[in-house]
Protein backbone atom coordinates (compact mmCIF):
# COMPACT_ATOMS: atom_id res chain seq x y z
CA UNK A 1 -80.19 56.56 -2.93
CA UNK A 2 -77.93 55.14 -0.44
CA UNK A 3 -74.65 53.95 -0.55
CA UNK A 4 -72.87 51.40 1.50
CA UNK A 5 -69.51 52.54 2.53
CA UNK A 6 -66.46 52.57 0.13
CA UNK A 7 -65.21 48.96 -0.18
CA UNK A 8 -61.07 49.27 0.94
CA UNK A 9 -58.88 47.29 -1.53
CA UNK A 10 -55.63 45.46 0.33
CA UNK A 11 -52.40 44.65 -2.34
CA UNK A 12 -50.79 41.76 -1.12
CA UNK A 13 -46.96 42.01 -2.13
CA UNK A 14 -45.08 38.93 -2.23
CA UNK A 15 -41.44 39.60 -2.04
CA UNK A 16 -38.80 37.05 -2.98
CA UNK A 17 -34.99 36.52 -2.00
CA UNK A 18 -32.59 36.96 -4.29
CA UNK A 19 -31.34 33.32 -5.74
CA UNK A 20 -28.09 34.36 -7.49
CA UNK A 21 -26.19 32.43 -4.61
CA UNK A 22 -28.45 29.24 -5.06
CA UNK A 23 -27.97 29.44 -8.68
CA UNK A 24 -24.53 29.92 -9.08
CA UNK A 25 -23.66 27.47 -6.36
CA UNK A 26 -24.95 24.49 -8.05
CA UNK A 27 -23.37 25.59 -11.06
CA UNK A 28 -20.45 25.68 -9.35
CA UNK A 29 -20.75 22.11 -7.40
CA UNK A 30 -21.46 20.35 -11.11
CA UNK A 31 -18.79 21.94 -12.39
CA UNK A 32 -16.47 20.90 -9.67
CA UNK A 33 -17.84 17.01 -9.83
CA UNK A 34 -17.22 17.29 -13.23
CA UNK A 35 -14.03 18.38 -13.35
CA UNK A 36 -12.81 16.02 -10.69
CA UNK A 37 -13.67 12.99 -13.79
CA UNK A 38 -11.71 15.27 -16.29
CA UNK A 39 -8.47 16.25 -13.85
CA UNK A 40 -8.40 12.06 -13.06
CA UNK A 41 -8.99 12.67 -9.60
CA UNK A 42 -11.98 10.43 -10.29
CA UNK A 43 -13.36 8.07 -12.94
CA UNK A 44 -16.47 7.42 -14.96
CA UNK A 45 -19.66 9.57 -15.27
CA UNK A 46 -22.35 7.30 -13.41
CA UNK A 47 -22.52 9.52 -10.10
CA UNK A 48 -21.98 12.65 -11.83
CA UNK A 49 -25.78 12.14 -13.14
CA UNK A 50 -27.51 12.99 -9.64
CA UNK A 51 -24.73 15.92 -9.20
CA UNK A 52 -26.12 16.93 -13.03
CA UNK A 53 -29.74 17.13 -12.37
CA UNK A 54 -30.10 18.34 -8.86
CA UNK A 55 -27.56 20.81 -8.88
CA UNK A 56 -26.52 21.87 -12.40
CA UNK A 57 -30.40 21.71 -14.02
CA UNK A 58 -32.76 22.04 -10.79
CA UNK A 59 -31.08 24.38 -8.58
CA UNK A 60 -30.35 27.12 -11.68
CA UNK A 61 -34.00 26.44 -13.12
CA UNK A 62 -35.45 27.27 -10.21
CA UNK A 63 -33.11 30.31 -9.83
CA UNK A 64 -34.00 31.18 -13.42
CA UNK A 65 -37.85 31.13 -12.15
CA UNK A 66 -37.15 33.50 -9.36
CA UNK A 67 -35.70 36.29 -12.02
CA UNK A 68 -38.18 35.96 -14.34
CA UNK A 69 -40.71 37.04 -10.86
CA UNK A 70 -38.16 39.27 -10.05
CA UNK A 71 -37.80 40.88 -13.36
CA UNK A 72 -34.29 40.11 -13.38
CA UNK A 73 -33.36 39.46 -16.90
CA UNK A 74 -29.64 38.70 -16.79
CA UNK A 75 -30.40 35.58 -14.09
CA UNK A 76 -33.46 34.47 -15.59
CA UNK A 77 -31.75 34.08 -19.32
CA UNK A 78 -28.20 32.59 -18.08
CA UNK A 79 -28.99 30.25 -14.84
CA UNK A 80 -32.24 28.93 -17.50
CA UNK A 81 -30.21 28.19 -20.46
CA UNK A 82 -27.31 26.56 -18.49
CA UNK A 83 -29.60 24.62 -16.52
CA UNK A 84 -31.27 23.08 -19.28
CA UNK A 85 -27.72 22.15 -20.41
CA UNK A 86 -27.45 20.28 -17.73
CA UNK A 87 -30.63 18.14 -17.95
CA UNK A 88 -29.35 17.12 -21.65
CA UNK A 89 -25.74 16.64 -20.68
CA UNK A 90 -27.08 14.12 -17.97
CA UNK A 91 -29.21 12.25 -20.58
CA UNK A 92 -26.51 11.93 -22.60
CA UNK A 93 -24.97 10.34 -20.05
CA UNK A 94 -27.39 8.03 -18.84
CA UNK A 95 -28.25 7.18 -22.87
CA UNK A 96 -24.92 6.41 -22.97
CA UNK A 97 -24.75 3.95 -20.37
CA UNK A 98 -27.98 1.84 -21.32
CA UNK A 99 -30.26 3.55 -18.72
CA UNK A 100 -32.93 3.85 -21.17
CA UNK A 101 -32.41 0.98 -23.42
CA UNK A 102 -29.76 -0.15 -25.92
CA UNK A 103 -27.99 2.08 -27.29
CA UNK A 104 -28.41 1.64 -31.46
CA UNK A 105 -25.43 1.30 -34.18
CA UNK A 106 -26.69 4.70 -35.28
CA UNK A 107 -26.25 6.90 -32.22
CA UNK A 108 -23.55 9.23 -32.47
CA UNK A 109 -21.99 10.88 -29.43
CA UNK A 110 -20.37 13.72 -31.06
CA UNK A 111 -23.72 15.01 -31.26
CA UNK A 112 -22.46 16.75 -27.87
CA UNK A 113 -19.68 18.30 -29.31
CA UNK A 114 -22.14 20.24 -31.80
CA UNK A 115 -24.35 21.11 -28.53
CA UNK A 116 -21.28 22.50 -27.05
CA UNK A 117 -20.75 24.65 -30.10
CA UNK A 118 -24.11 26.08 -30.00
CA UNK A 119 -23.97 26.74 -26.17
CA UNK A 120 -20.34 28.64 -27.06
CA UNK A 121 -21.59 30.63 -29.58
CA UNK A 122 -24.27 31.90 -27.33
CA UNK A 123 -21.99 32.13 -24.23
CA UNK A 124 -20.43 34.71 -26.24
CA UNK A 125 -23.25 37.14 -25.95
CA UNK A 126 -23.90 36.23 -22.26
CA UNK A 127 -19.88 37.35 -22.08
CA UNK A 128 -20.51 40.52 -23.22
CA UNK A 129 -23.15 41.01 -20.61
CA UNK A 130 -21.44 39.75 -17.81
CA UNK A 131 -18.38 42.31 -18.40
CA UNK A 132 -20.59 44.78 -17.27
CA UNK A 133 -21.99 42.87 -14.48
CA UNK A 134 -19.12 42.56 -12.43
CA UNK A 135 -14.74 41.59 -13.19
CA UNK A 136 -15.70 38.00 -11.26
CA UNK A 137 -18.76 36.88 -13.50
CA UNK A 138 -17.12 38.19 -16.14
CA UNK A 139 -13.88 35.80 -15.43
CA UNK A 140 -16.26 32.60 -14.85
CA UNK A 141 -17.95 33.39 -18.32
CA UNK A 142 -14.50 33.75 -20.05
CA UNK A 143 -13.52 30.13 -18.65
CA UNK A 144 -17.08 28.85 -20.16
CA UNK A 145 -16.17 30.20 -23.42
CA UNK A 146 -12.17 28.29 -23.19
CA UNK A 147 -14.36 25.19 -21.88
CA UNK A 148 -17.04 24.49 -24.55
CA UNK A 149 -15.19 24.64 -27.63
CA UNK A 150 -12.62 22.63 -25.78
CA UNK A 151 -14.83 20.05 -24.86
CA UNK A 152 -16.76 20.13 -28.14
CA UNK A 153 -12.89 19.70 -30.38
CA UNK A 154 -11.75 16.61 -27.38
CA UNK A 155 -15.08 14.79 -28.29
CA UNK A 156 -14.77 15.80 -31.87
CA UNK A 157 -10.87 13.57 -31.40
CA UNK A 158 -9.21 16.55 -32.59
CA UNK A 159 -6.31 16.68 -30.75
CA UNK A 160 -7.86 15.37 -27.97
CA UNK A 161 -5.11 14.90 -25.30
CA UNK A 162 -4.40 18.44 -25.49
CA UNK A 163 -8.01 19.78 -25.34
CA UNK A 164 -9.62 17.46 -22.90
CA UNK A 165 -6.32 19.17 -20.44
CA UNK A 166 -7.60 22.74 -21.15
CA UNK A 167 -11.49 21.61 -20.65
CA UNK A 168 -10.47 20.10 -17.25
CA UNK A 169 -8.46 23.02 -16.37
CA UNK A 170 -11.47 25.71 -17.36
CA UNK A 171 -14.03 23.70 -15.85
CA UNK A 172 -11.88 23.69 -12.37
CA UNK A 173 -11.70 27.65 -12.91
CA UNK A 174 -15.29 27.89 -13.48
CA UNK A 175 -16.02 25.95 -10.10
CA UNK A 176 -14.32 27.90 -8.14
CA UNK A 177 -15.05 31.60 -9.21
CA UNK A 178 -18.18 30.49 -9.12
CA UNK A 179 -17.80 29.10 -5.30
CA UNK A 180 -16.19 33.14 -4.67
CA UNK A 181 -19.34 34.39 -6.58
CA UNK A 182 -21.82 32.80 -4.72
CA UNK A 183 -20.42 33.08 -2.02
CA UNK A 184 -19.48 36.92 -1.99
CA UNK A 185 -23.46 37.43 -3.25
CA UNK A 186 -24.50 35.27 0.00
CA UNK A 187 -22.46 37.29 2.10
CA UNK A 188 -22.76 40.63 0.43
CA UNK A 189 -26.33 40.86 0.35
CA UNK A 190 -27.10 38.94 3.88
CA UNK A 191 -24.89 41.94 5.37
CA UNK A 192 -26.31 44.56 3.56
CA UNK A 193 -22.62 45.70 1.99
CA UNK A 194 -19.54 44.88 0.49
CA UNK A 195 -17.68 42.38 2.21
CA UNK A 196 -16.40 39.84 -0.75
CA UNK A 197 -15.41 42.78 -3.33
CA UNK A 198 -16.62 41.09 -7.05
CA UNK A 199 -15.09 44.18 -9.07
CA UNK A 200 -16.34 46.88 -10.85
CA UNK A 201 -17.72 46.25 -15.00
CA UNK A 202 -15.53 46.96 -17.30
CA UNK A 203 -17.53 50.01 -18.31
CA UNK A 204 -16.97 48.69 -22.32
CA UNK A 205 -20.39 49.49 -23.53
CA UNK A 206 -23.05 51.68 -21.87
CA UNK A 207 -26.30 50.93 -21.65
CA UNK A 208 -29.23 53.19 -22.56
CA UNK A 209 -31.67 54.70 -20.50
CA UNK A 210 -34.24 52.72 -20.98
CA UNK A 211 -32.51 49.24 -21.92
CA UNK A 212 -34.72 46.83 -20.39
CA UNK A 213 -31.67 45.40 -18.71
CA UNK A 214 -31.06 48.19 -16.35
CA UNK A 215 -32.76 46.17 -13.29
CA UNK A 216 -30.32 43.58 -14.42
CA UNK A 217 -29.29 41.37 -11.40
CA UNK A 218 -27.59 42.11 -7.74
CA UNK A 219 -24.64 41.04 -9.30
CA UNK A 220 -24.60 44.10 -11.13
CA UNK A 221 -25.71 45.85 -8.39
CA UNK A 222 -22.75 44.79 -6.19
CA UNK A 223 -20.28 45.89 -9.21
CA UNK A 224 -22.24 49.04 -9.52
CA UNK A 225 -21.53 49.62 -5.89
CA UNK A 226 -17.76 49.26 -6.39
CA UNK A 227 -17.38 52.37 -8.21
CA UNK A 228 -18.52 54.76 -5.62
């Protein structure tokens, strides 16, 4: 019996760009709208909405998408859950303003504040990730853990003067590490090397050999480079 000859099998390889730049940069730009409303610089929350969803929800979902692919666990978990913070925290806003109908007797707004608890109390894992990441993400994480229970105590009204000074403060500091961050990663991994130094990790806890976070992120990567 004949045979025809061996059938040749092709594997197509689709290889994506790192989005650690695009994520943290719009992170970084809703941070710095934001914090422009609580520093006085500018008033009310209307056009902080379109700032909210395109940069703050879309442009770190879509990152978060990209590390899933990419296997990169660290992006995929942190750019995802702070991007779907920032598709609630721009409901809440437009609830707020009547964009979707009267607002009822019953609505509470310090609903928000308890979000901002929840999103603290899990920014405190995240922190202990991001110290061995790199000494820059680790500083921008640090300033998300003064600014949430901050925020959450101001729209609690527990001494609210005071707190709503440190959230506007931290949320400034968050902006613009974050600009340096995505900015060295941009530049950093268009080059091919270290040109915007991020720092080495801490070096607190070490990971095991096969920790499932070991392909972690460039970030890491980048830090990891520092300490040869």
């Amino acid at each position: 019996m004949q045979t025809g000859p061996a059938s040749s099998i092709t594997e197509t390889k689709i290889i994506m760009s790192d989005p650690t730049a695009l994520g943290v940069f719009g992170l970084s730009m809703v941070t710095f709208v934001a914090a422009s409303q609580k520093m006085g610089w500018t008033s009310g929350s209307v056009y902080l909405i379109p700032w909210a969803l395109f940069l703050g929800s879309i442009a770190q979902i879509w990152a978060s998408t990209i590390d899933f692919k990419k296997n990169n666990y660290f992006g995929a978990i942190v750019l995802g859950a702070y991007g779907l913070f920032w598709i609630a925290v721009a409901m809440h806003w437009a609830i707020s303003l009547g964009w979707l109908g009267a607002v009822g007797a019953k609505a509470d707004p310090k609903q928000l504040g308890v979000a901002c608890i929840g999103y603290f109390i899990f920014s405190l894992f995240i922190m202990v990730a991001a110290f061995e990441a790199n000494k820059v993400f680790a500083a921008i994480l640090v300033m998300i853990n003064v600014l949430l229970p901050s925020l959450a105590l101001s729209i609690f009204g527990i001494n609210a003067p005071l707190f709503s000074v440190v959230a506007a403060y931290a949320e400034l500091a968050v902006s613009l590490l974050g600009f340096y961050c995505a900015g060295a990663v941009f530049l950093n991994s268009y080059f091919g090397r270290t040109l915007l130094p991020l720092g080495k990790p801490f070096g607190f806890i070490r990971k095991g050999a096969a920790d499932p976070v070991k392909k972690i992120h460039p970030i890491e990567s980048i830090g990891a480079a520092a300490k040869r």
